[in-house]
C-alpha atoms as a PDB file:
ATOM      1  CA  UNK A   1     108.901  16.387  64.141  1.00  0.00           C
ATOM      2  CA  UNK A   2     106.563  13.895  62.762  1.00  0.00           C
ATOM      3  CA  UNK A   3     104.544  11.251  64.783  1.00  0.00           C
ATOM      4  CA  UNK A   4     104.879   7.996  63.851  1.00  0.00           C
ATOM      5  CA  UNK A   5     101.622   5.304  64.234  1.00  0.00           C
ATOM      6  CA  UNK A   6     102.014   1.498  64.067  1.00  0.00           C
ATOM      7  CA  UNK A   7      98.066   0.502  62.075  1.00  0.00           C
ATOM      8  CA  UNK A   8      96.800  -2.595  63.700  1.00  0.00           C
ATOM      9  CA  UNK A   9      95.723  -4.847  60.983  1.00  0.00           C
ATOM     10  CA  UNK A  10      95.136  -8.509  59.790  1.00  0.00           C
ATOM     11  CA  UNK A  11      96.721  -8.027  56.171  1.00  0.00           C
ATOM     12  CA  UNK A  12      93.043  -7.510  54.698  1.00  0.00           C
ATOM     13  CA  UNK A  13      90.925  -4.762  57.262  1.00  0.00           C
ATOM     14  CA  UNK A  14      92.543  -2.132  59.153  1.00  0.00           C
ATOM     15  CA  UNK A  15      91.607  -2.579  62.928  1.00  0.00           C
ATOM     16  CA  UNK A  16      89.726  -0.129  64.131  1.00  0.00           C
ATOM     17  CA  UNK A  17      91.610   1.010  67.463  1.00  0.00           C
ATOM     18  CA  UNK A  18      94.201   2.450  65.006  1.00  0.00           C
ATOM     19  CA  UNK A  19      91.729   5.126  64.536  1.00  0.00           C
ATOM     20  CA  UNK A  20      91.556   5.700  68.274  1.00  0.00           C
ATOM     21  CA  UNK A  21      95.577   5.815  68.014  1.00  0.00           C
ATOM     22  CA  UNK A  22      95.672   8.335  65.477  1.00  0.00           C
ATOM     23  CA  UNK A  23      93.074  10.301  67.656  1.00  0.00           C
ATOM     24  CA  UNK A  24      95.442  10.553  70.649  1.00  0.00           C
ATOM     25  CA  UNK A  25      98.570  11.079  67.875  1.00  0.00           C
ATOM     26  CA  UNK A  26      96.554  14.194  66.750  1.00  0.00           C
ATOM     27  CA  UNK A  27      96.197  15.392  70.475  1.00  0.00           C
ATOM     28  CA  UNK A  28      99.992  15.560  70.712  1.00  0.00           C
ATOM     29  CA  UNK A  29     100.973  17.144  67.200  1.00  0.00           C
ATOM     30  CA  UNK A  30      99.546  17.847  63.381  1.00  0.00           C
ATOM     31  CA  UNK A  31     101.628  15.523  61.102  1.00  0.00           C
ATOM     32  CA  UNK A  32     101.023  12.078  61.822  1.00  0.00           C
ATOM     33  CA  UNK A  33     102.349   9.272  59.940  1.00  0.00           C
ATOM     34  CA  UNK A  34     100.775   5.761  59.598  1.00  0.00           C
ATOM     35  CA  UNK A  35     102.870   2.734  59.121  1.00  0.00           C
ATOM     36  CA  UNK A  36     100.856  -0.390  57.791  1.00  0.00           C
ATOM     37  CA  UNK A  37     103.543  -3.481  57.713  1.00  0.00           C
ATOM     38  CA  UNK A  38     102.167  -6.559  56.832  1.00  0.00           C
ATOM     39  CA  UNK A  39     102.322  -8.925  53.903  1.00  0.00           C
ATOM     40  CA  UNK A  40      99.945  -8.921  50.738  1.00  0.00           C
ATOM     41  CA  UNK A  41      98.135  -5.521  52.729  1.00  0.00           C
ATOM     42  CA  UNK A  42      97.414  -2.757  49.713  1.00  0.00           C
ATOM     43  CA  UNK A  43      93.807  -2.855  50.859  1.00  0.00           C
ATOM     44  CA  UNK A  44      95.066  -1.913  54.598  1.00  0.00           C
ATOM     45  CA  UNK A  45      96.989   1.050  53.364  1.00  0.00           C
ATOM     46  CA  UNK A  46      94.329   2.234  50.979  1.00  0.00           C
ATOM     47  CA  UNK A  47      92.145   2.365  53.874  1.00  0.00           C
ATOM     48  CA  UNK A  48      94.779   3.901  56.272  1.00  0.00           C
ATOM     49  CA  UNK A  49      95.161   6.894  53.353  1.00  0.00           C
ATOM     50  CA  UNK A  50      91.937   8.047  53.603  1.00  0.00           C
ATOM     51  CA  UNK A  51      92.124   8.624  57.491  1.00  0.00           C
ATOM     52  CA  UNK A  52      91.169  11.538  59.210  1.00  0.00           C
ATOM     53  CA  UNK A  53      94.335  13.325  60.194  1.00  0.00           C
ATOM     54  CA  UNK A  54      96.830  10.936  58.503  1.00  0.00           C
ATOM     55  CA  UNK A  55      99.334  12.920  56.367  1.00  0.00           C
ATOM     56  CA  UNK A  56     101.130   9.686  55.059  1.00  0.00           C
ATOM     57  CA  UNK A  57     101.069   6.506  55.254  1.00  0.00           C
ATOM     58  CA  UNK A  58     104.077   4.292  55.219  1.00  0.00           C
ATOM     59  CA  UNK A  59     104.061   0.474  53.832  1.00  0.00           C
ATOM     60  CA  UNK A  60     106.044  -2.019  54.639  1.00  0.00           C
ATOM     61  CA  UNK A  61     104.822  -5.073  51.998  1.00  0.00           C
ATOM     62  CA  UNK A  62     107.181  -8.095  52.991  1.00  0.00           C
ATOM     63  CA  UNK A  63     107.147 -11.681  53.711  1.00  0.00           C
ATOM     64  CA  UNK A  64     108.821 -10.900  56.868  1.00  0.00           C
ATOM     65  CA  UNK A  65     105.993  -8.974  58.199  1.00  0.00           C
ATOM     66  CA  UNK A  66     103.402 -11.629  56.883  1.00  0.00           C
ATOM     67  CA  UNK A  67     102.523 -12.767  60.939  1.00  0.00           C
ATOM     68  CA  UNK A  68     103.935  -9.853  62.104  1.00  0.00           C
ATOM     69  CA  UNK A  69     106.277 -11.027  64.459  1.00  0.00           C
ATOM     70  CA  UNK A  70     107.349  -9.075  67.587  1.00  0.00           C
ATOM     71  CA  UNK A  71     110.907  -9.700  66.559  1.00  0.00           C
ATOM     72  CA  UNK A  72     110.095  -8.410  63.071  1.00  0.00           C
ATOM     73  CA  UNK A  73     108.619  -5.517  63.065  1.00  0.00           C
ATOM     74  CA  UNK A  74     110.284  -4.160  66.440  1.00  0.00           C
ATOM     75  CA  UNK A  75     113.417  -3.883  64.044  1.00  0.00           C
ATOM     76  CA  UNK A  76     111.349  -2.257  61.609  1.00  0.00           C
ATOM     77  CA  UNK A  77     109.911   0.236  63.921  1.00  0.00           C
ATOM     78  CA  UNK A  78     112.858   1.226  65.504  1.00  0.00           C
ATOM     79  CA  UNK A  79     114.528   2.218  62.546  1.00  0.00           C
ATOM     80  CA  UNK A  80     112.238   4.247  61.167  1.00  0.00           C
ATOM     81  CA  UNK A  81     111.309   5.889  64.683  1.00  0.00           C
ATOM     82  CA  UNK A  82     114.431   7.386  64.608  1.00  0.00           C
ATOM     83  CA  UNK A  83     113.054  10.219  62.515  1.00  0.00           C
ATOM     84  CA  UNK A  84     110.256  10.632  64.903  1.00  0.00           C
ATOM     85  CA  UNK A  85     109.263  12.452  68.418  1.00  0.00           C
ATOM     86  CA  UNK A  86     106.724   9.800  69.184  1.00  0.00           C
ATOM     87  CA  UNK A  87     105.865   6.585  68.181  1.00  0.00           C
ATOM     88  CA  UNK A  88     102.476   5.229  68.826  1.00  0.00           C
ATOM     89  CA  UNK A  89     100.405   2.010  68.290  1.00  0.00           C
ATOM     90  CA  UNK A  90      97.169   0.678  70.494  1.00  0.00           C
ATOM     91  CA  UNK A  91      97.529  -1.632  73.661  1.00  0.00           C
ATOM     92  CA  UNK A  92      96.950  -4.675  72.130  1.00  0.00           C
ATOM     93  CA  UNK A  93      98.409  -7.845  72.449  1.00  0.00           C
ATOM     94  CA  UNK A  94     100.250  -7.110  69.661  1.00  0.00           C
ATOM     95  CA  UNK A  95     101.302  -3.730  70.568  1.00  0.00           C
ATOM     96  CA  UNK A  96     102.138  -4.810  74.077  1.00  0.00           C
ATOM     97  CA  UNK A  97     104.570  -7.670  72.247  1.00  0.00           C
ATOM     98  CA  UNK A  98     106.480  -5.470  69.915  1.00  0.00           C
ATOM     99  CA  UNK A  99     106.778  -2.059  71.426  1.00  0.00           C
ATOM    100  CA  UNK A 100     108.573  -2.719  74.648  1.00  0.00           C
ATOM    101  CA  UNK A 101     111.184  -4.283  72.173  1.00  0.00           C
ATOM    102  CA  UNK A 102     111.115  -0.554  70.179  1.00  0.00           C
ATOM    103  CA  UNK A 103     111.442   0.829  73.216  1.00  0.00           C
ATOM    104  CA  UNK A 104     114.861  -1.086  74.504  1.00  0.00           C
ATOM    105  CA  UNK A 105     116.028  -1.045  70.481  1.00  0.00           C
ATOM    106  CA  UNK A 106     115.700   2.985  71.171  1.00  0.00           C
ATOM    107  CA  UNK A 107     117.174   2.592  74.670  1.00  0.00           C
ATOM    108  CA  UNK A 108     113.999   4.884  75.943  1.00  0.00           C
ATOM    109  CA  UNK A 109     111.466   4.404  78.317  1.00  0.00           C
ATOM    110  CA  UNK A 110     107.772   3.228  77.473  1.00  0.00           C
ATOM    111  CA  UNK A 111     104.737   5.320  78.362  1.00  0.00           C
ATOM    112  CA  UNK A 112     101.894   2.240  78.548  1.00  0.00           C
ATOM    113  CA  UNK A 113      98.390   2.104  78.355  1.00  0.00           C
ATOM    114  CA  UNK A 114      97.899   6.077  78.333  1.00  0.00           C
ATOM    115  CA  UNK A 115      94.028   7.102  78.321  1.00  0.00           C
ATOM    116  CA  UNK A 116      94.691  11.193  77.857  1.00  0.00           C
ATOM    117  CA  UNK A 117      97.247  13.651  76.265  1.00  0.00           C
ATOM    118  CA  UNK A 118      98.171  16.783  78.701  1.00  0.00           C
ATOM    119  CA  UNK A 119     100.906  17.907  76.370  1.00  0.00           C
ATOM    120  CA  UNK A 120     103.738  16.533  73.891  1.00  0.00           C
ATOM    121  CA  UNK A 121     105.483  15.435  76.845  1.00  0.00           C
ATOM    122  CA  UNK A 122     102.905  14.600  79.602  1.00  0.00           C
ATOM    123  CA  UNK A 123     100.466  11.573  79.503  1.00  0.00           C
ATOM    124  CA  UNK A 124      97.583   9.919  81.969  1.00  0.00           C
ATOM    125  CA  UNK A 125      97.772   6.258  82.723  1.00  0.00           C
ATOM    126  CA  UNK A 126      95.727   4.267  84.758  1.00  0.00           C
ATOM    127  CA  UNK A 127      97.344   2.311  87.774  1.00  0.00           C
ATOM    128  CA  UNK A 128      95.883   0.253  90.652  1.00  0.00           C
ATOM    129  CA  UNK A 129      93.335  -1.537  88.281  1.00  0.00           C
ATOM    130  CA  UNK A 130      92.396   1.547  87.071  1.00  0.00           C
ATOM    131  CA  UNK A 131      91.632   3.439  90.794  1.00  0.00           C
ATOM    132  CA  UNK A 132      94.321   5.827  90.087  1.00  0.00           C
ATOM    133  CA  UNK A 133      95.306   7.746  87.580  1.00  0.00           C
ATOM    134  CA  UNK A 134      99.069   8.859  87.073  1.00  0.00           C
ATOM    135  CA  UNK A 135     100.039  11.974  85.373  1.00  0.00           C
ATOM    136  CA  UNK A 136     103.764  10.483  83.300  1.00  0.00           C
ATOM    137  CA  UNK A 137     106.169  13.184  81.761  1.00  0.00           C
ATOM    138  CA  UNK A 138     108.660  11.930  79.964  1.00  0.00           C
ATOM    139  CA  UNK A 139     111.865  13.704  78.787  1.00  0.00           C
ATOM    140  CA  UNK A 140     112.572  11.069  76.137  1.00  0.00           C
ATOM    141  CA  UNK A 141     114.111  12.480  72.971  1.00  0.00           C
ATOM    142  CA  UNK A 142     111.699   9.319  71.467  1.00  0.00           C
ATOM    143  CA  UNK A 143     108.152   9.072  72.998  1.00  0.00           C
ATOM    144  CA  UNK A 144     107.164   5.178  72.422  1.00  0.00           C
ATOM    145  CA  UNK A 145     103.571   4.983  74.120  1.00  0.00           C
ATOM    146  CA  UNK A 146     100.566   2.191  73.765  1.00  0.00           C
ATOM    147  CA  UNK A 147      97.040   4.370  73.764  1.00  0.00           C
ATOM    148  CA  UNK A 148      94.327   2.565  75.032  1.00  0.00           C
ATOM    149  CA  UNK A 149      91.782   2.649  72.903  1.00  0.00           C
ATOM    150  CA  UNK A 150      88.788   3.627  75.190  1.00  0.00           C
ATOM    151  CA  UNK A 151      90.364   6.649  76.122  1.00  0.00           C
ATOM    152  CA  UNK A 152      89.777   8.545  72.890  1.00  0.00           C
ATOM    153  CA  UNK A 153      86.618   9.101  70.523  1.00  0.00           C
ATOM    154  CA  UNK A 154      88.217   7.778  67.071  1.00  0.00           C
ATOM    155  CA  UNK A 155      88.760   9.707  63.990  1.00  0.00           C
ATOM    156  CA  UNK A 156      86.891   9.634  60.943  1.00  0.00           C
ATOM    157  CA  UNK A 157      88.040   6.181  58.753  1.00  0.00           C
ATOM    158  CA  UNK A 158      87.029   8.619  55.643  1.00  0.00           C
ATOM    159  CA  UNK A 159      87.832  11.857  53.995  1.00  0.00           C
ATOM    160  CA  UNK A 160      91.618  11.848  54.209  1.00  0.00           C
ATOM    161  CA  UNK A 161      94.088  11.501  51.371  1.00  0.00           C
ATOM    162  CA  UNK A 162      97.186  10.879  52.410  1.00  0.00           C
ATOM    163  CA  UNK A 163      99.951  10.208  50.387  1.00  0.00           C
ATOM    164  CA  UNK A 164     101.320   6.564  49.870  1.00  0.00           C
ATOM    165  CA  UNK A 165     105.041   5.745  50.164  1.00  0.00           C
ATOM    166  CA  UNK A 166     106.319   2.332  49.689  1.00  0.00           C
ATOM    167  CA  UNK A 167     109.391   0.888  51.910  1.00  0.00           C
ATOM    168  CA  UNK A 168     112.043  -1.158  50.502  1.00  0.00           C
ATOM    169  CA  UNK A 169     113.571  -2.088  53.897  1.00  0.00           C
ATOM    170  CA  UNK A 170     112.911  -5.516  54.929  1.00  0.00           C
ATOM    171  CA  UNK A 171     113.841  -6.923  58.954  1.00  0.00           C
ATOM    172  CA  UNK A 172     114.181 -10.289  59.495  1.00  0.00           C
ATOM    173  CA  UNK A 173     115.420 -11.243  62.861  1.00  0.00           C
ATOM    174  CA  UNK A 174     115.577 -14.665  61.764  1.00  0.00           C
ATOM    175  CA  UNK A 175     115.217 -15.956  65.231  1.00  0.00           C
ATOM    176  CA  UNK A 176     111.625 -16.898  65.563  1.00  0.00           C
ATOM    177  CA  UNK A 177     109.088 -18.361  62.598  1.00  0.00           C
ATOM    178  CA  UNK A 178     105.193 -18.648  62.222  1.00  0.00           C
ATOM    179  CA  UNK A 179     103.996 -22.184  62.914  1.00  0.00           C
ATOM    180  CA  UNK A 180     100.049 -21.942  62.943  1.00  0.00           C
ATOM    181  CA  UNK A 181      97.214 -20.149  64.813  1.00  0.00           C
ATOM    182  CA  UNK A 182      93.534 -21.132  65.864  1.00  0.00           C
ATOM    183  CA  UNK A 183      91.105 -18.166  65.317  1.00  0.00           C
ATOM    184  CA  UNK A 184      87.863 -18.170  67.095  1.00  0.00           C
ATOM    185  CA  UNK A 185      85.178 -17.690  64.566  1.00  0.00           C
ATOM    186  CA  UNK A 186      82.242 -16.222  65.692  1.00  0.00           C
ATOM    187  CA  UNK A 187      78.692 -14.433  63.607  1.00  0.00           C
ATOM    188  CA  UNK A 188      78.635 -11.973  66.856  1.00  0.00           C
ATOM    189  CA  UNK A 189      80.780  -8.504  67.206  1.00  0.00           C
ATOM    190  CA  UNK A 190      84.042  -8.987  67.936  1.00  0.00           C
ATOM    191  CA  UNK A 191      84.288  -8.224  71.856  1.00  0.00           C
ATOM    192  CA  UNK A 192      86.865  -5.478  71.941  1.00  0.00           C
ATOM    193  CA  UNK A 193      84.613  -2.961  69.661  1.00  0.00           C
ATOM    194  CA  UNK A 194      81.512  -4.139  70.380  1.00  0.00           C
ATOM    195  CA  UNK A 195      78.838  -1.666  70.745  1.00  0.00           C
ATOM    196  CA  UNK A 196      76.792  -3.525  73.554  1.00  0.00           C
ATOM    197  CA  UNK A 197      78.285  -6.948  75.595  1.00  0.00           C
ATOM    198  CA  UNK A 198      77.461  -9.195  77.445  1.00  0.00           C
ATOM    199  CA  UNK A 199      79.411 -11.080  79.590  1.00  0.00           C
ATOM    200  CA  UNK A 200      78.719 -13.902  82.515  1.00  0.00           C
ATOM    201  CA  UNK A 201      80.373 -14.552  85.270  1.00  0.00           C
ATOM    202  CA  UNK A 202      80.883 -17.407  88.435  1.00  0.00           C
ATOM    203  CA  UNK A 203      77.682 -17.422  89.187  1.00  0.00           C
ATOM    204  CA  UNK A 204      76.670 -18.903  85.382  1.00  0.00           C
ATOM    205  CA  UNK A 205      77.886 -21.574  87.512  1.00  0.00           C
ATOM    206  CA  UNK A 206      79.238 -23.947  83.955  1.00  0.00           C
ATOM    207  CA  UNK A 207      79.850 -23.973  80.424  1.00  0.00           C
ATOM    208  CA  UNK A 208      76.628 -24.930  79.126  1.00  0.00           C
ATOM    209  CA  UNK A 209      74.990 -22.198  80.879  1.00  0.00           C
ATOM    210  CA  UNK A 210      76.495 -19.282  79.008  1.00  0.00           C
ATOM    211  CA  UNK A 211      73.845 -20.477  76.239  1.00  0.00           C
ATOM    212  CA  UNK A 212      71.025 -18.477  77.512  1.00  0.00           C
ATOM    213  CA  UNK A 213      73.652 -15.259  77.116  1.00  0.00           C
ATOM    214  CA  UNK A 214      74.399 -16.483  73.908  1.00  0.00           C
ATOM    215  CA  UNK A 215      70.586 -16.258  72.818  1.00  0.00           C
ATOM    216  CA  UNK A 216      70.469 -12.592  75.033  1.00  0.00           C
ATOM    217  CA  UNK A 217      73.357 -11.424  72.790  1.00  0.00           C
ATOM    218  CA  UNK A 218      72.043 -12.908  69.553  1.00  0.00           C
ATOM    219  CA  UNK A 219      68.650 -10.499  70.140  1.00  0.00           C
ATOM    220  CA  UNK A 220      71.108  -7.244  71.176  1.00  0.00           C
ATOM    221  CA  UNK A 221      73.467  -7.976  68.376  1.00  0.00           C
ATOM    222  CA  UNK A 222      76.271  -8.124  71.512  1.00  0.00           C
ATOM    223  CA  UNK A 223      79.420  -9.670  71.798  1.00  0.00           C
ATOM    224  CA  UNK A 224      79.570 -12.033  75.011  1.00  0.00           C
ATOM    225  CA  UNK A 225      82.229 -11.798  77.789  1.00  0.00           C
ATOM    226  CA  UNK A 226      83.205 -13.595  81.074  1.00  0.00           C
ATOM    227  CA  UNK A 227      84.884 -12.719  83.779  1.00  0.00           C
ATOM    228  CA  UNK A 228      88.259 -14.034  85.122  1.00  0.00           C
ATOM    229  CA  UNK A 229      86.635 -16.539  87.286  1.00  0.00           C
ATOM    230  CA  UNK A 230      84.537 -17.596  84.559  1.00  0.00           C
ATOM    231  CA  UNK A 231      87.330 -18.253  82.518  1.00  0.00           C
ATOM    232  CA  UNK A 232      89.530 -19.579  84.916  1.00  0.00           C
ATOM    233  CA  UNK A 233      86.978 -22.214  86.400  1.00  0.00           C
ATOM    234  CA  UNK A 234      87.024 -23.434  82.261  1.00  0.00           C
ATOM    235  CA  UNK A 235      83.633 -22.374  81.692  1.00  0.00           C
ATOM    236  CA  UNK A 236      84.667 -20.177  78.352  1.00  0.00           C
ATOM    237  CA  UNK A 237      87.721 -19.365  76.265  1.00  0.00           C
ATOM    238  CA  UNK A 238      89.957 -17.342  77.568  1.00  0.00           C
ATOM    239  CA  UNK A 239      89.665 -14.926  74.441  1.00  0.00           C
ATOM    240  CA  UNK A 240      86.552 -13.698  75.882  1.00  0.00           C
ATOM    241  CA  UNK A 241      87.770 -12.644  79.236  1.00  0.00           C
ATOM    242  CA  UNK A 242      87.470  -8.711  80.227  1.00  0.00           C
ATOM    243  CA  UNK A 243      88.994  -7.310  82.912  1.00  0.00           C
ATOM    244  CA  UNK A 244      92.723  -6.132  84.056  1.00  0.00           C
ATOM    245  CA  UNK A 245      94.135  -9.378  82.506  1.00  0.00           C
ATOM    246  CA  UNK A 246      91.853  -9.701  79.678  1.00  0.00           C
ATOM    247  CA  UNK A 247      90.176  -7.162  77.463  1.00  0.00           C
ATOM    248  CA  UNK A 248      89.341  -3.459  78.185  1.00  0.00           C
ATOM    249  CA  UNK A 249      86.034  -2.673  76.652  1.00  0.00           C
ATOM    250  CA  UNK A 250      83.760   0.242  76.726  1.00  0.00           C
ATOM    251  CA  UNK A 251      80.915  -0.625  74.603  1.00  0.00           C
ATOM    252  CA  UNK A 252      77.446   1.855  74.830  1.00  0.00           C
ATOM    253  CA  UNK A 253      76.023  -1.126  77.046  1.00  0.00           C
ATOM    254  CA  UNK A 254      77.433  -3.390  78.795  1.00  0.00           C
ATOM    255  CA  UNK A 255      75.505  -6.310  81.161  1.00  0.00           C
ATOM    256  CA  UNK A 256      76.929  -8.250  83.694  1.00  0.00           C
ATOM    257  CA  UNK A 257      75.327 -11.664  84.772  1.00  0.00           C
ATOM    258  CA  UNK A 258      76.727 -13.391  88.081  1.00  0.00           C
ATOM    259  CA  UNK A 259      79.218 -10.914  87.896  1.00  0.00           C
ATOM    260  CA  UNK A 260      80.276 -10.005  91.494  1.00  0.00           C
ATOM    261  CA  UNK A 261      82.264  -7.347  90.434  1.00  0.00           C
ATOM    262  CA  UNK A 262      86.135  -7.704  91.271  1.00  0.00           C
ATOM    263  CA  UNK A 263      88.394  -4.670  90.966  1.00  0.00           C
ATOM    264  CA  UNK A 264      90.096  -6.558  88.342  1.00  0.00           C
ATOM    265  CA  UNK A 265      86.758  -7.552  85.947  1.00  0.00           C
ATOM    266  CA  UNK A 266      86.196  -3.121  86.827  1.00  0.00           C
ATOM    267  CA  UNK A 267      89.110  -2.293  85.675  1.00  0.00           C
ATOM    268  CA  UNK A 268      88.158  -3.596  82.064  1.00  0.00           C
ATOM    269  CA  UNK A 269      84.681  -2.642  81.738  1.00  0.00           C
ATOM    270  CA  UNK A 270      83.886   0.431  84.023  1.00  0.00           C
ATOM    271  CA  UNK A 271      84.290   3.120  81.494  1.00  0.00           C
ATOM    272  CA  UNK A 272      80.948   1.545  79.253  1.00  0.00           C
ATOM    273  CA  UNK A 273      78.650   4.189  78.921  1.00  0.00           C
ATOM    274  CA  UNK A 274      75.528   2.552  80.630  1.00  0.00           C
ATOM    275  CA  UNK A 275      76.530  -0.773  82.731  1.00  0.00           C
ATOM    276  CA  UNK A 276      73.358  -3.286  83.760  1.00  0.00           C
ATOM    277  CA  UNK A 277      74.190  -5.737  86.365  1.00  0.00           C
ATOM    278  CA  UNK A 278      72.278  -9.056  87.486  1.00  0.00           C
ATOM    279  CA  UNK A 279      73.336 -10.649  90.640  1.00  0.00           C
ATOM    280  CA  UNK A 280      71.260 -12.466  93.414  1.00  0.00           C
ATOM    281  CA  UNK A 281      73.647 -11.047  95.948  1.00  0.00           C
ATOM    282  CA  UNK A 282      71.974  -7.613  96.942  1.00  0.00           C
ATOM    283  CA  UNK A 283      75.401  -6.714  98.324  1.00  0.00           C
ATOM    284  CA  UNK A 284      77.772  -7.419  94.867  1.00  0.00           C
ATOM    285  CA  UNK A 285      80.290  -4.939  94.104  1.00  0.00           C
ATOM    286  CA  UNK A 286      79.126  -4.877  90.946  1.00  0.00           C
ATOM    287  CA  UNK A 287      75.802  -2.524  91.838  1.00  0.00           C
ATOM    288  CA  UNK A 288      78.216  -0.098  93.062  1.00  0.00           C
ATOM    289  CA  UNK A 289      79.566   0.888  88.984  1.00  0.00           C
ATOM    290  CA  UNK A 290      76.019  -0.072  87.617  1.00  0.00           C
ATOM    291  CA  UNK A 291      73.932   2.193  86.447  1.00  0.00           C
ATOM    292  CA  UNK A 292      71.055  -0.018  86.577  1.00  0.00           C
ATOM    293  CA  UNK A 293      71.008  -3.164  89.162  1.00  0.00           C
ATOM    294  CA  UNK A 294      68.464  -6.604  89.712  1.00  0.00           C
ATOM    295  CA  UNK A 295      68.561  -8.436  92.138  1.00  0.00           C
ATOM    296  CA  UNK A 296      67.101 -11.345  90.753  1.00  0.00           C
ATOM    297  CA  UNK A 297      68.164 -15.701  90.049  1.00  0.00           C
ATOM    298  CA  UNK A 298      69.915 -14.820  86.368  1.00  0.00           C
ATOM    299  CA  UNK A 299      68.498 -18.440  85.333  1.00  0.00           C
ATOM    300  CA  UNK A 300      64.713 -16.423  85.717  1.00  0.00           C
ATOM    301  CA  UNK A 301      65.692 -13.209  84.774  1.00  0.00           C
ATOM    302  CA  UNK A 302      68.024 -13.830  81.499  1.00  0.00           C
ATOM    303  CA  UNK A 303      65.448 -15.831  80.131  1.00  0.00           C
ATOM    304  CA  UNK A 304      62.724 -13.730  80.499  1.00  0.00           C
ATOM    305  CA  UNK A 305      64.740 -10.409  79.505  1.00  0.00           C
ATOM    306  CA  UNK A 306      65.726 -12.396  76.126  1.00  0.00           C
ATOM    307  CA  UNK A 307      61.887 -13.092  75.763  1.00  0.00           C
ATOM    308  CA  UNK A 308      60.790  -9.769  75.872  1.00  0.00           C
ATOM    309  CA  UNK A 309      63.190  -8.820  73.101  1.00  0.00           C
END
């Protein structure tokens, strides 16, 4: 049977962990299907066509599916995943809202968060904040599983040519309704596919202090994180938190300023391919994952790093 892929998408640009998705859906079997539901989205399901590996590609073009909903397009999903073995979409926060529902809708189990395929059946998940790694089978007659995106090199956005195949079937719940949203705007990367990041942490000590990351990140071309404390003591957003409650990023760089290094910032950052930490304390945890450490006042060192740029 066919696997089925939920495309992450904002009505106008494919997201690009669905091509990290379809990379771990072409791990499991050969005919993957992508479904793009949304509202006003040809240009998402033009792109999604010409996806590497993507046999066909499934749109779903209603008002319902406008803010796409949990209770929407759960409905949606499950009745189409009928007709599948798996059903896929990333571990984001929308994926984490609407497939658990898909998975109850189904009356199956969910597979969460897996970072490898073993077979069509068996699947690697972290647990512990990441210091373990369970091996999951799952005897499921429907697989419903979040990927997370870092686990798996994505597939080509180009070269594809799937066929496009229009739905007629529209699922309202009619039990919950968009009232508004406040989008961060920002001229920098956004965080979660972000080549190189930079995020600050307690020891940035306030708000106003993140500036001199700000200029650091404006001379890499980096998105800027925090860490939990950070966010929690009100110096940033919590949209820009990374870590086991936050985002999971593995960017080619990643520095950490005044970041002591708690299992649960780790857990969200500790698979970026070259990690630079700077930390007064000798003795952070943070020098233990870092492949390159100074111990060195960030208010000297950030500065003069950003200079040399």
């Amino acid at each position: 049977m066919a696997i089925l892929v939920v495309a992450e998408h904002d009505n106008a640009a494919l997201g690009s962990a669905t091509l990290n998705t379809v990379a771990a859906a072409r791990q499991i079997g050969d005919e993957v299907h992508l479904l793009v539901a949304g509202s006003g989205c040809g240009s998402v399901a033009e792109a999604s066509a010409a996806i590497e590996g993507v046999s066909k590609v499934l749109v779903a073009d209603n008002a319902a599916y406008s803010h796409q909903l949990a209770e929407n397009v759960s409905l949606l999903v499950a009745e189409l995943g009928k007709g599948y073995s798996h059903i896929l979409t990333s571990a984001s926060t929308s994926g984490k809202n609407y497939l658990p529902r898909v998975a109850a809708l189904l009356d199956v189990d969910q597979i969460s968060d897996i970072i490898r395929v073993d077979s069509a059946d068996t699947f690697a998940r972290p647990i512990y904040a990441g210091n373990a790694i369970a091996t999951v089978q799952s005897s499921a007659p429907i697989k419903v599983i979040t990927v997370r995106s870092t686990g798996f090199d994505p597939v080509s956005a180009t070269g594809g040519s799937a066929a496009v195949e229009q739905l007629d079937s529209a699922q309202d719940a009619g039990i919950s309704s968009f009232v508004s949203e406040e989008m961060a705007k920002s001229d920098r990367p956004e965080l979660g596919g972000a080549e190189i990041v930079v995020s600050g942490g307690r020891g940035m000590g306030n708000g106003e202090n993140f500036e001199i990351l700000y200029k650091l990140a404006d001379k890499l071309g980096a998105a800027v994180g925090a860490s939990r404390a950070a966010v929690d003591a009100g110096f940033v957003p919590n949209d820009m938190q990374v870590g086991q409650t936050g985002k999971i990023v593995a960017p080619n760089l990643y520095v950490a300023v005044g970041i002591s290094g708690a299992i649960q910032h780790l857990a969200g950052m500790k698979d970026s391919k070259v990690i630079v930490a700077i930390n007064k304390d000798e003795e952070a945890p943070i020098f233990q994952v870092a492949d390159y450490g100074l111990v060195a006042d960030l208010f000297e060192a950030v500065p003069e790093l950003e200079g040399k740029l």
